[in-house]
PDB file of N, CA and C in Angstrom:
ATOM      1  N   UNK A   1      69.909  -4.127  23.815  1.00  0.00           N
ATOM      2  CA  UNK A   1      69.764  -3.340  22.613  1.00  0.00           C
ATOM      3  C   UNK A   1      68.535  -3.851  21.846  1.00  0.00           C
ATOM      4  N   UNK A   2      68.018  -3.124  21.564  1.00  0.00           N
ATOM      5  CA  UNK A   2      66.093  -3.253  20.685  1.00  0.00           C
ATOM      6  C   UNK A   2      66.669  -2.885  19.630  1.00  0.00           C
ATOM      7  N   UNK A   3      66.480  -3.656  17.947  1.00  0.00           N
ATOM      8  CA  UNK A   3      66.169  -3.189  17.204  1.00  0.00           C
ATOM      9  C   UNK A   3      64.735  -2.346  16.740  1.00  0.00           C
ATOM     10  N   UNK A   4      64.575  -1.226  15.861  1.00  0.00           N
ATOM     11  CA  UNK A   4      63.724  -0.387  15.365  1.00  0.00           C
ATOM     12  C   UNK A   4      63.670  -0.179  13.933  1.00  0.00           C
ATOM     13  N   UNK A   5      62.365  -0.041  13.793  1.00  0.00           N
ATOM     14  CA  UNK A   5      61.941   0.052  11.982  1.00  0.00           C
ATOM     15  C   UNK A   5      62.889   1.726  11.624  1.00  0.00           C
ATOM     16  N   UNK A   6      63.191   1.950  10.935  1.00  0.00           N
ATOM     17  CA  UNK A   6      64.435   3.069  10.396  1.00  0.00           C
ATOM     18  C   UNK A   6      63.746   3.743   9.782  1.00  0.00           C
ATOM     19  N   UNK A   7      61.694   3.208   9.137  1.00  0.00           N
ATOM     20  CA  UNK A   7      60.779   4.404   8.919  1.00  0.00           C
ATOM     21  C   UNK A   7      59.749   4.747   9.739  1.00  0.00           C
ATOM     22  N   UNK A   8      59.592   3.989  10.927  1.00  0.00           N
ATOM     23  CA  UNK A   8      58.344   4.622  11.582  1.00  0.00           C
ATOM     24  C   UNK A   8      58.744   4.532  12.781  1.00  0.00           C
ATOM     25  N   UNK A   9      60.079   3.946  13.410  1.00  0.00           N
ATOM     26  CA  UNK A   9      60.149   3.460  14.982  1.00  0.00           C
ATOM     27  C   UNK A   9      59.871   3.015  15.419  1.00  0.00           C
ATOM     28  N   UNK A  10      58.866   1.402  15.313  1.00  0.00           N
ATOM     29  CA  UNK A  10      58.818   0.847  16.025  1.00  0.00           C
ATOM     30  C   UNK A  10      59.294  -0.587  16.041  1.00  0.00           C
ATOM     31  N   UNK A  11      59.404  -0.990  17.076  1.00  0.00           N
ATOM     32  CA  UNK A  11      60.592  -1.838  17.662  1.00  0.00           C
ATOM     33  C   UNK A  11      60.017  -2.824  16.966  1.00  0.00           C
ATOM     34  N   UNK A  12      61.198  -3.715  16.525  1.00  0.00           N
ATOM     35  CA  UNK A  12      61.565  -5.270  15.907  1.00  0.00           C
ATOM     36  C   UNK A  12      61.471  -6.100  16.474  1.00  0.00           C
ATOM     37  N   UNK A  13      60.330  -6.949  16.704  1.00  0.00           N
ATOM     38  CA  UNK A  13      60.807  -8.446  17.592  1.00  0.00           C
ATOM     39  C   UNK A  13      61.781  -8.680  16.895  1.00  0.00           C
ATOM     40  N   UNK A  14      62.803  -9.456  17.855  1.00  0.00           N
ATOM     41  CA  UNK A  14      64.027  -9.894  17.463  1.00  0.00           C
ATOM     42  C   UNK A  14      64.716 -10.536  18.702  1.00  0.00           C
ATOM     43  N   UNK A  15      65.807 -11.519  18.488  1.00  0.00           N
ATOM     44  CA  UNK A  15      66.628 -12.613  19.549  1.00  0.00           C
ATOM     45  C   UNK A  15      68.196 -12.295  19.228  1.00  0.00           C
ATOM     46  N   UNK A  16      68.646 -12.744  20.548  1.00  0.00           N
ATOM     47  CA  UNK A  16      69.867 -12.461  20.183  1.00  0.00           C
ATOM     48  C   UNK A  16      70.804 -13.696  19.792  1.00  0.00           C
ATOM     49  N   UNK A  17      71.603 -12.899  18.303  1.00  0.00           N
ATOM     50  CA  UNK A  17      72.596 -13.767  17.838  1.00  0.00           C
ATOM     51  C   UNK A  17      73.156 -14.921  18.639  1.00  0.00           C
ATOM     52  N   UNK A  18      73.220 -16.574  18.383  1.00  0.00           N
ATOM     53  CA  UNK A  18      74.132 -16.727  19.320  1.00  0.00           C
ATOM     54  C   UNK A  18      76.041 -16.138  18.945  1.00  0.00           C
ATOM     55  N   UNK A  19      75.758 -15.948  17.719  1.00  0.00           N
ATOM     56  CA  UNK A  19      77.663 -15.697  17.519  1.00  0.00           C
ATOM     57  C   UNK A  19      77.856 -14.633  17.881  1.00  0.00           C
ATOM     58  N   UNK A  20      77.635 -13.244  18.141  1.00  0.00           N
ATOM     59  CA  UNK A  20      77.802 -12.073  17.789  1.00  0.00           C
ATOM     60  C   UNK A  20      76.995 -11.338  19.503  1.00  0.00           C
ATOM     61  N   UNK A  21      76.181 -12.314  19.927  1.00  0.00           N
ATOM     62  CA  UNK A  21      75.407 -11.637  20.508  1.00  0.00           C
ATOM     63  C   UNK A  21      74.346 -10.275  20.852  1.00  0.00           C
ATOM     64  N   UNK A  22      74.505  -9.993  19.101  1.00  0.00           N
ATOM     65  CA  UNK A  22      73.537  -8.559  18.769  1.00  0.00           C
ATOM     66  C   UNK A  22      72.222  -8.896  18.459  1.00  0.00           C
ATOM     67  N   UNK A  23      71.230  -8.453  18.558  1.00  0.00           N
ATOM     68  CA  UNK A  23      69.742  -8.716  18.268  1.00  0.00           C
ATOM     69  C   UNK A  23      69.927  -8.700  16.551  1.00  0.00           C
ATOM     70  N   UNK A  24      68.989  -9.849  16.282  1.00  0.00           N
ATOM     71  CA  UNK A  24      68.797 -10.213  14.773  1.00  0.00           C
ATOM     72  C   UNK A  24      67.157 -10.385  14.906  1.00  0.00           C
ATOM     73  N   UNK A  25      66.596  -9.962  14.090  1.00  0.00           N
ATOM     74  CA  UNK A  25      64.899 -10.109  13.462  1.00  0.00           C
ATOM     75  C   UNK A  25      64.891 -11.425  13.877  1.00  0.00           C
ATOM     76  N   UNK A  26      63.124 -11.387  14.242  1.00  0.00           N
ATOM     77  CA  UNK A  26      62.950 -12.918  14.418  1.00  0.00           C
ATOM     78  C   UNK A  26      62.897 -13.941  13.236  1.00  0.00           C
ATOM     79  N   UNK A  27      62.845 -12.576  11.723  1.00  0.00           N
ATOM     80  CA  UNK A  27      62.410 -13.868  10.918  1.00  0.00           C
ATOM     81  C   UNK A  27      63.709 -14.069   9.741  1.00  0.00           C
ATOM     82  N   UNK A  28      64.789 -13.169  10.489  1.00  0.00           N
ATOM     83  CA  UNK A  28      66.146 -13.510   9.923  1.00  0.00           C
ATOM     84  C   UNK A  28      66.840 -14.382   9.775  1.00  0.00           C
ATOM     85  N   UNK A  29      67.168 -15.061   8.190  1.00  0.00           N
ATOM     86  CA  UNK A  29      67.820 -16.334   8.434  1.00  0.00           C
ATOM     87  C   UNK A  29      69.351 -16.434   8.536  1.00  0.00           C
ATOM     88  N   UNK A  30      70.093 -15.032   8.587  1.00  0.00           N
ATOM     89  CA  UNK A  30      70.938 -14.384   8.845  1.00  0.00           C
ATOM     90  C   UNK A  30      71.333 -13.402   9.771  1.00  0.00           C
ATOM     91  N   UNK A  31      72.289 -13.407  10.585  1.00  0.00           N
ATOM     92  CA  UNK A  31      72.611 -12.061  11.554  1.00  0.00           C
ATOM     93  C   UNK A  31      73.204 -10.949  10.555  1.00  0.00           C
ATOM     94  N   UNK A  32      72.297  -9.634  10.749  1.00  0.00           N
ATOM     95  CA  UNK A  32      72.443  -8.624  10.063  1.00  0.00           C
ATOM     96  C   UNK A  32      73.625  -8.110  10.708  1.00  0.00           C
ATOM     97  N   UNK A  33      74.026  -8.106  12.031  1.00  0.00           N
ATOM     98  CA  UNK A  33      75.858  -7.541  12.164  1.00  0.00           C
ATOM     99  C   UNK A  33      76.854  -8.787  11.377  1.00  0.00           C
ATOM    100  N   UNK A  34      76.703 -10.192  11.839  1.00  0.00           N
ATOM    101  CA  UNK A  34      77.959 -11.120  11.797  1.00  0.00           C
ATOM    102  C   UNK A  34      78.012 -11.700  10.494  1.00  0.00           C
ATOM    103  N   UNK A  35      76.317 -11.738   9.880  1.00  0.00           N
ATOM    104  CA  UNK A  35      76.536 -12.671   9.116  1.00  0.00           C
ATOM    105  C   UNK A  35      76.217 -14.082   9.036  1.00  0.00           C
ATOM    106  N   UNK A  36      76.616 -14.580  10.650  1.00  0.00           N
ATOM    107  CA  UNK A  36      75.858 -16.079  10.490  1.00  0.00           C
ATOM    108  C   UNK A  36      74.595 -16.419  10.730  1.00  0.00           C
ATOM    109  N   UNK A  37      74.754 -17.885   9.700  1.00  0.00           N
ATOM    110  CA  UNK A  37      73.354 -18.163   9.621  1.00  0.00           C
ATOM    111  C   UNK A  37      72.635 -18.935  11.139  1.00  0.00           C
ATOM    112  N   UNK A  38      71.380 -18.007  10.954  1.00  0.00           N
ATOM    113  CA  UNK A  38      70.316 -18.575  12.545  1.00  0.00           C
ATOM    114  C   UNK A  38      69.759 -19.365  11.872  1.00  0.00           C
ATOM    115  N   UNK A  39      69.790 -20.200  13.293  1.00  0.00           N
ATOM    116  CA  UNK A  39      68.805 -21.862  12.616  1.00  0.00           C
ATOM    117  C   UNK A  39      67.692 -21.426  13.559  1.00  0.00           C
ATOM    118  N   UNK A  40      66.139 -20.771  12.500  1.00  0.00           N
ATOM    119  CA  UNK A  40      65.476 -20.804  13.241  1.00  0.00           C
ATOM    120  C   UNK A  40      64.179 -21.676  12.994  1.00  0.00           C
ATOM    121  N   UNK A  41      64.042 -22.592  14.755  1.00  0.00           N
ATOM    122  CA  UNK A  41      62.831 -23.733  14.377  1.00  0.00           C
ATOM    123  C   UNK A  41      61.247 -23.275  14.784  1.00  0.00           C
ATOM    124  N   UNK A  42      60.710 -23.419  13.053  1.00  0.00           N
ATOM    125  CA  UNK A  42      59.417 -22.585  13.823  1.00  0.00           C
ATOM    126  C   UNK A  42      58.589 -23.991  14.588  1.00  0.00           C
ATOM    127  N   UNK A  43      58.292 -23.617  15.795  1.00  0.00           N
ATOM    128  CA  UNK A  43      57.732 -24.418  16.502  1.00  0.00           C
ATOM    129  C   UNK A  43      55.555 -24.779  15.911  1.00  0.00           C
ATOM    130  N   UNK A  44      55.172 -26.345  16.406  1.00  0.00           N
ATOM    131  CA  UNK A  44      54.647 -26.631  15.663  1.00  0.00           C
ATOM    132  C   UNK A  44      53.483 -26.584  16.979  1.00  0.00           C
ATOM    133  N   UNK A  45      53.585 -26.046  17.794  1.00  0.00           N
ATOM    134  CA  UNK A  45      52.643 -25.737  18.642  1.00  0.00           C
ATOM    135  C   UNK A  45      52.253 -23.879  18.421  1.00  0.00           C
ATOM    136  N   UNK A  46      53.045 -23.402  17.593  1.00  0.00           N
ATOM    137  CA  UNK A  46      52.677 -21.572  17.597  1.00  0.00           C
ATOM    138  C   UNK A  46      51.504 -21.622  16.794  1.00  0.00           C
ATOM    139  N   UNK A  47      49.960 -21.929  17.518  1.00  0.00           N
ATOM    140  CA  UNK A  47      49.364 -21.268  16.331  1.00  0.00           C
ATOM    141  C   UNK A  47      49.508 -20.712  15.231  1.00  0.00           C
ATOM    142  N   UNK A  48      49.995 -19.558  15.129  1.00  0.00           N
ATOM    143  CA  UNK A  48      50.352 -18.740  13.444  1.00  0.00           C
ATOM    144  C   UNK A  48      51.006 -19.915  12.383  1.00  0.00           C
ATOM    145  N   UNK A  49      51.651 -20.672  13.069  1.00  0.00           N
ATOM    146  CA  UNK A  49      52.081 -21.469  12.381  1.00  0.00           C
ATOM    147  C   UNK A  49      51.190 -22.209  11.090  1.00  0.00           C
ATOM    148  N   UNK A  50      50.682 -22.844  12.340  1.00  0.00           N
ATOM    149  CA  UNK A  50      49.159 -23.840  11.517  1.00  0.00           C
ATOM    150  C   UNK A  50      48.482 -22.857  10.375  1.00  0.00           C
ATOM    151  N   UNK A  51      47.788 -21.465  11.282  1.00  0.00           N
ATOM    152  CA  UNK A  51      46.873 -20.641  10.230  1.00  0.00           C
ATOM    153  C   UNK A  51      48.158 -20.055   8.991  1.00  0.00           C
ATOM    154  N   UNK A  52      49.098 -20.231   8.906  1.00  0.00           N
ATOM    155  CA  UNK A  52      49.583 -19.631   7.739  1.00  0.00           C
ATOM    156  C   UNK A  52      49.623 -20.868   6.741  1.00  0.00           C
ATOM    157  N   UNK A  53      50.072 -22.206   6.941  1.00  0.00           N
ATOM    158  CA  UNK A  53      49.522 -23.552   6.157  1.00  0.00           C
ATOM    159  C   UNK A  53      48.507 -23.382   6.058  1.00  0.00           C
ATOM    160  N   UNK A  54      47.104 -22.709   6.262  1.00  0.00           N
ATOM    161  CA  UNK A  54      46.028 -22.933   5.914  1.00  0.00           C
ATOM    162  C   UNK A  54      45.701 -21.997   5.026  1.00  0.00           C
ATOM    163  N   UNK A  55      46.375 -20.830   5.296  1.00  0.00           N
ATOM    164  CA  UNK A  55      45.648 -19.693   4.120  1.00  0.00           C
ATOM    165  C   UNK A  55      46.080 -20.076   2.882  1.00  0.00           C
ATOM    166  N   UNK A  56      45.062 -19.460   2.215  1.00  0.00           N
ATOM    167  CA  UNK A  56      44.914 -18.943   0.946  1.00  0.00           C
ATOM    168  C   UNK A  56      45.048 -18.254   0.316  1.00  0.00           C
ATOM    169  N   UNK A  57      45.643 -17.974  -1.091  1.00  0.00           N
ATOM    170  CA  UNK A  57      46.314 -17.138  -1.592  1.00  0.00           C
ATOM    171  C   UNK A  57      45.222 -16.674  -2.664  1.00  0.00           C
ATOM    172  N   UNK A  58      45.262 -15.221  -2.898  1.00  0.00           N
ATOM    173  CA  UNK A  58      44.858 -14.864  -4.336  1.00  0.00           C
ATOM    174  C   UNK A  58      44.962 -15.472  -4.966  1.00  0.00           C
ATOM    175  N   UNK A  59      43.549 -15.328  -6.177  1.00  0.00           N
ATOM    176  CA  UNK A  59      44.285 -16.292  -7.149  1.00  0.00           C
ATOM    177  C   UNK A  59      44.867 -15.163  -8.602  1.00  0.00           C
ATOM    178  N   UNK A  60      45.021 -13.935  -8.169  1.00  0.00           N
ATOM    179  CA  UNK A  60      45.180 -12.679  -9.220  1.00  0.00           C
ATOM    180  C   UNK A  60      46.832 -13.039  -8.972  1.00  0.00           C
ATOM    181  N   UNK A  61      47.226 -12.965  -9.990  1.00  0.00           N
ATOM    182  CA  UNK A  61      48.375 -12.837  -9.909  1.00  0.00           C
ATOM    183  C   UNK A  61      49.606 -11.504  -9.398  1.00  0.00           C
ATOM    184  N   UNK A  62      48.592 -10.806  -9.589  1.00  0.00           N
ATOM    185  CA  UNK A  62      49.200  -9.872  -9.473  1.00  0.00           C
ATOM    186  C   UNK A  62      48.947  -8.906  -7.790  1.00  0.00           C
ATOM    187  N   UNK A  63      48.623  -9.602  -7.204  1.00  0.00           N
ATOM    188  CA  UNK A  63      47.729  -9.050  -5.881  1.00  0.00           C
ATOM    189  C   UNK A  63      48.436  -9.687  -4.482  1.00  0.00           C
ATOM    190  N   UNK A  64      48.865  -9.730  -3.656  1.00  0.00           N
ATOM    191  CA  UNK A  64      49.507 -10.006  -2.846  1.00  0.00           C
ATOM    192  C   UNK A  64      48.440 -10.420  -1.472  1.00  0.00           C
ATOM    193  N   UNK A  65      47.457 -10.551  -1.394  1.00  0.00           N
ATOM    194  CA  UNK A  65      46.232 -10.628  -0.162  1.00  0.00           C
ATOM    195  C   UNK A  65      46.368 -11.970  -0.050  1.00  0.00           C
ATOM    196  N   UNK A  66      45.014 -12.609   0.586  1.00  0.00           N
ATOM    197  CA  UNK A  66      44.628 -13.542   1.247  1.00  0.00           C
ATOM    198  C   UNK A  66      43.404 -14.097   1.365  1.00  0.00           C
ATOM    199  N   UNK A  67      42.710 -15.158   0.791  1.00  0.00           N
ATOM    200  CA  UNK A  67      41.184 -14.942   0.929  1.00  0.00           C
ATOM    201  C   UNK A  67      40.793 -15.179   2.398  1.00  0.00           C
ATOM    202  N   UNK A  68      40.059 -14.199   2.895  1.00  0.00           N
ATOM    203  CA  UNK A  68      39.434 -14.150   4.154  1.00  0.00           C
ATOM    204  C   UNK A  68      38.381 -15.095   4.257  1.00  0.00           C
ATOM    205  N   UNK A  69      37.649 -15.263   5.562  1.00  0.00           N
ATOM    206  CA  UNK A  69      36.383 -16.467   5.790  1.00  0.00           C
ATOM    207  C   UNK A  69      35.377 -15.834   5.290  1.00  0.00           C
ATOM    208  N   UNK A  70      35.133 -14.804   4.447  1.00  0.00           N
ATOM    209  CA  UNK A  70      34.596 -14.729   3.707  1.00  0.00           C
ATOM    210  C   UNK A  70      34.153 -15.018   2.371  1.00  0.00           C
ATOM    211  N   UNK A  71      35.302 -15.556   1.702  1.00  0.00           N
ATOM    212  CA  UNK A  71      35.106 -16.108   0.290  1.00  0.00           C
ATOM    213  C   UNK A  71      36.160 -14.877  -0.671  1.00  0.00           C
ATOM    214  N   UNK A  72      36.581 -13.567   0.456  1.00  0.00           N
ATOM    215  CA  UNK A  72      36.647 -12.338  -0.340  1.00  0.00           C
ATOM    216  C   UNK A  72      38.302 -12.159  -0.304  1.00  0.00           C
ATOM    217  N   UNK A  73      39.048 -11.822  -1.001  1.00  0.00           N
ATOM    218  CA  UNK A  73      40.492 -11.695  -0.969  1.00  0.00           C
ATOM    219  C   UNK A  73      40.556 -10.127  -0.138  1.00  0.00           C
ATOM    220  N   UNK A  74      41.354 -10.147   1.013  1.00  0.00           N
ATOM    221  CA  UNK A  74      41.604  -8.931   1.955  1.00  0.00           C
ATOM    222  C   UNK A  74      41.892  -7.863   1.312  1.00  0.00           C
ATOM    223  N   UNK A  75      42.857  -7.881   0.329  1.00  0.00           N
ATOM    224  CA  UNK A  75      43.341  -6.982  -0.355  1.00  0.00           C
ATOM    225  C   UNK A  75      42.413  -6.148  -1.371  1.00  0.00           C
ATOM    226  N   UNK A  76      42.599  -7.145  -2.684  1.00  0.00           N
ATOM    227  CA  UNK A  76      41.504  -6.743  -3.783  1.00  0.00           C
ATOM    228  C   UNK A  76      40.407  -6.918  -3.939  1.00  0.00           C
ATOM    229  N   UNK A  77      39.499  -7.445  -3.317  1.00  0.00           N
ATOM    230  CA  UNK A  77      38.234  -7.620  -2.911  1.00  0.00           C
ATOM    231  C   UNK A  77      37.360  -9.021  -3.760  1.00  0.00           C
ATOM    232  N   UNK A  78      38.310  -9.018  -4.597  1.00  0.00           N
ATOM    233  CA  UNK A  78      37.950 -10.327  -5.040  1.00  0.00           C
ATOM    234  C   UNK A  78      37.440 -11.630  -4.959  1.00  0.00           C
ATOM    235  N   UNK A  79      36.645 -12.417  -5.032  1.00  0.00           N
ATOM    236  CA  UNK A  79      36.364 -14.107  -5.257  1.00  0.00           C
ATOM    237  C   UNK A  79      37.409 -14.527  -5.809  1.00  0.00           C
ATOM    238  N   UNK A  80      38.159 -15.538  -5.227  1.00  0.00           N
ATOM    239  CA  UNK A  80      38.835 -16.764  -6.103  1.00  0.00           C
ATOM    240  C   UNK A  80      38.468 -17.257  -7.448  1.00  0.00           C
ATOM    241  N   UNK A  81      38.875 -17.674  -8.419  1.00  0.00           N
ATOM    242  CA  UNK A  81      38.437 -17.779  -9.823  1.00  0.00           C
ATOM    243  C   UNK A  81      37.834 -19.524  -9.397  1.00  0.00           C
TER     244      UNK A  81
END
């Protein structure tokens, strides 16, 4: 069984429960059928790992982006203050 996005269709990475054995999101810290909590270990060899400790956040408060290797925030186009 594949979970799917419920607005556009496309499929959820996701693992299966060990209690319940139904697919739960990978980044669920809960099984959305059972309820229990997944212990999930993010491993310290996944790349993404590292680059998400490294990014950078807006500094707008109100803006949700990332400053790119550009100097420029992805979102709002901004410089860091």
């Amino acid at each position: 069984m594949e979970l799917t996005c419920q607005d556009c269709g496309s499929p959820i990475p996701s693992d299966t429960c060990p209690s319940c054995q139904k697919p739960a999101p990978l980044w669920a810290k809960f099984c959305p059928h059972c309820g229990k909590g997944l212990s999930r270990v993010e491993s310290s060899t996944n790349p993404n790992s590292k680059a998400k400790k490294k990014r950078k956040l807006c500094s707008d408060e109100s803006c949700i982006g990332i400053i790119g290797p550009d100097g420029v925030c992805t979102e709002c186009g901004k410089r860091p203050f």
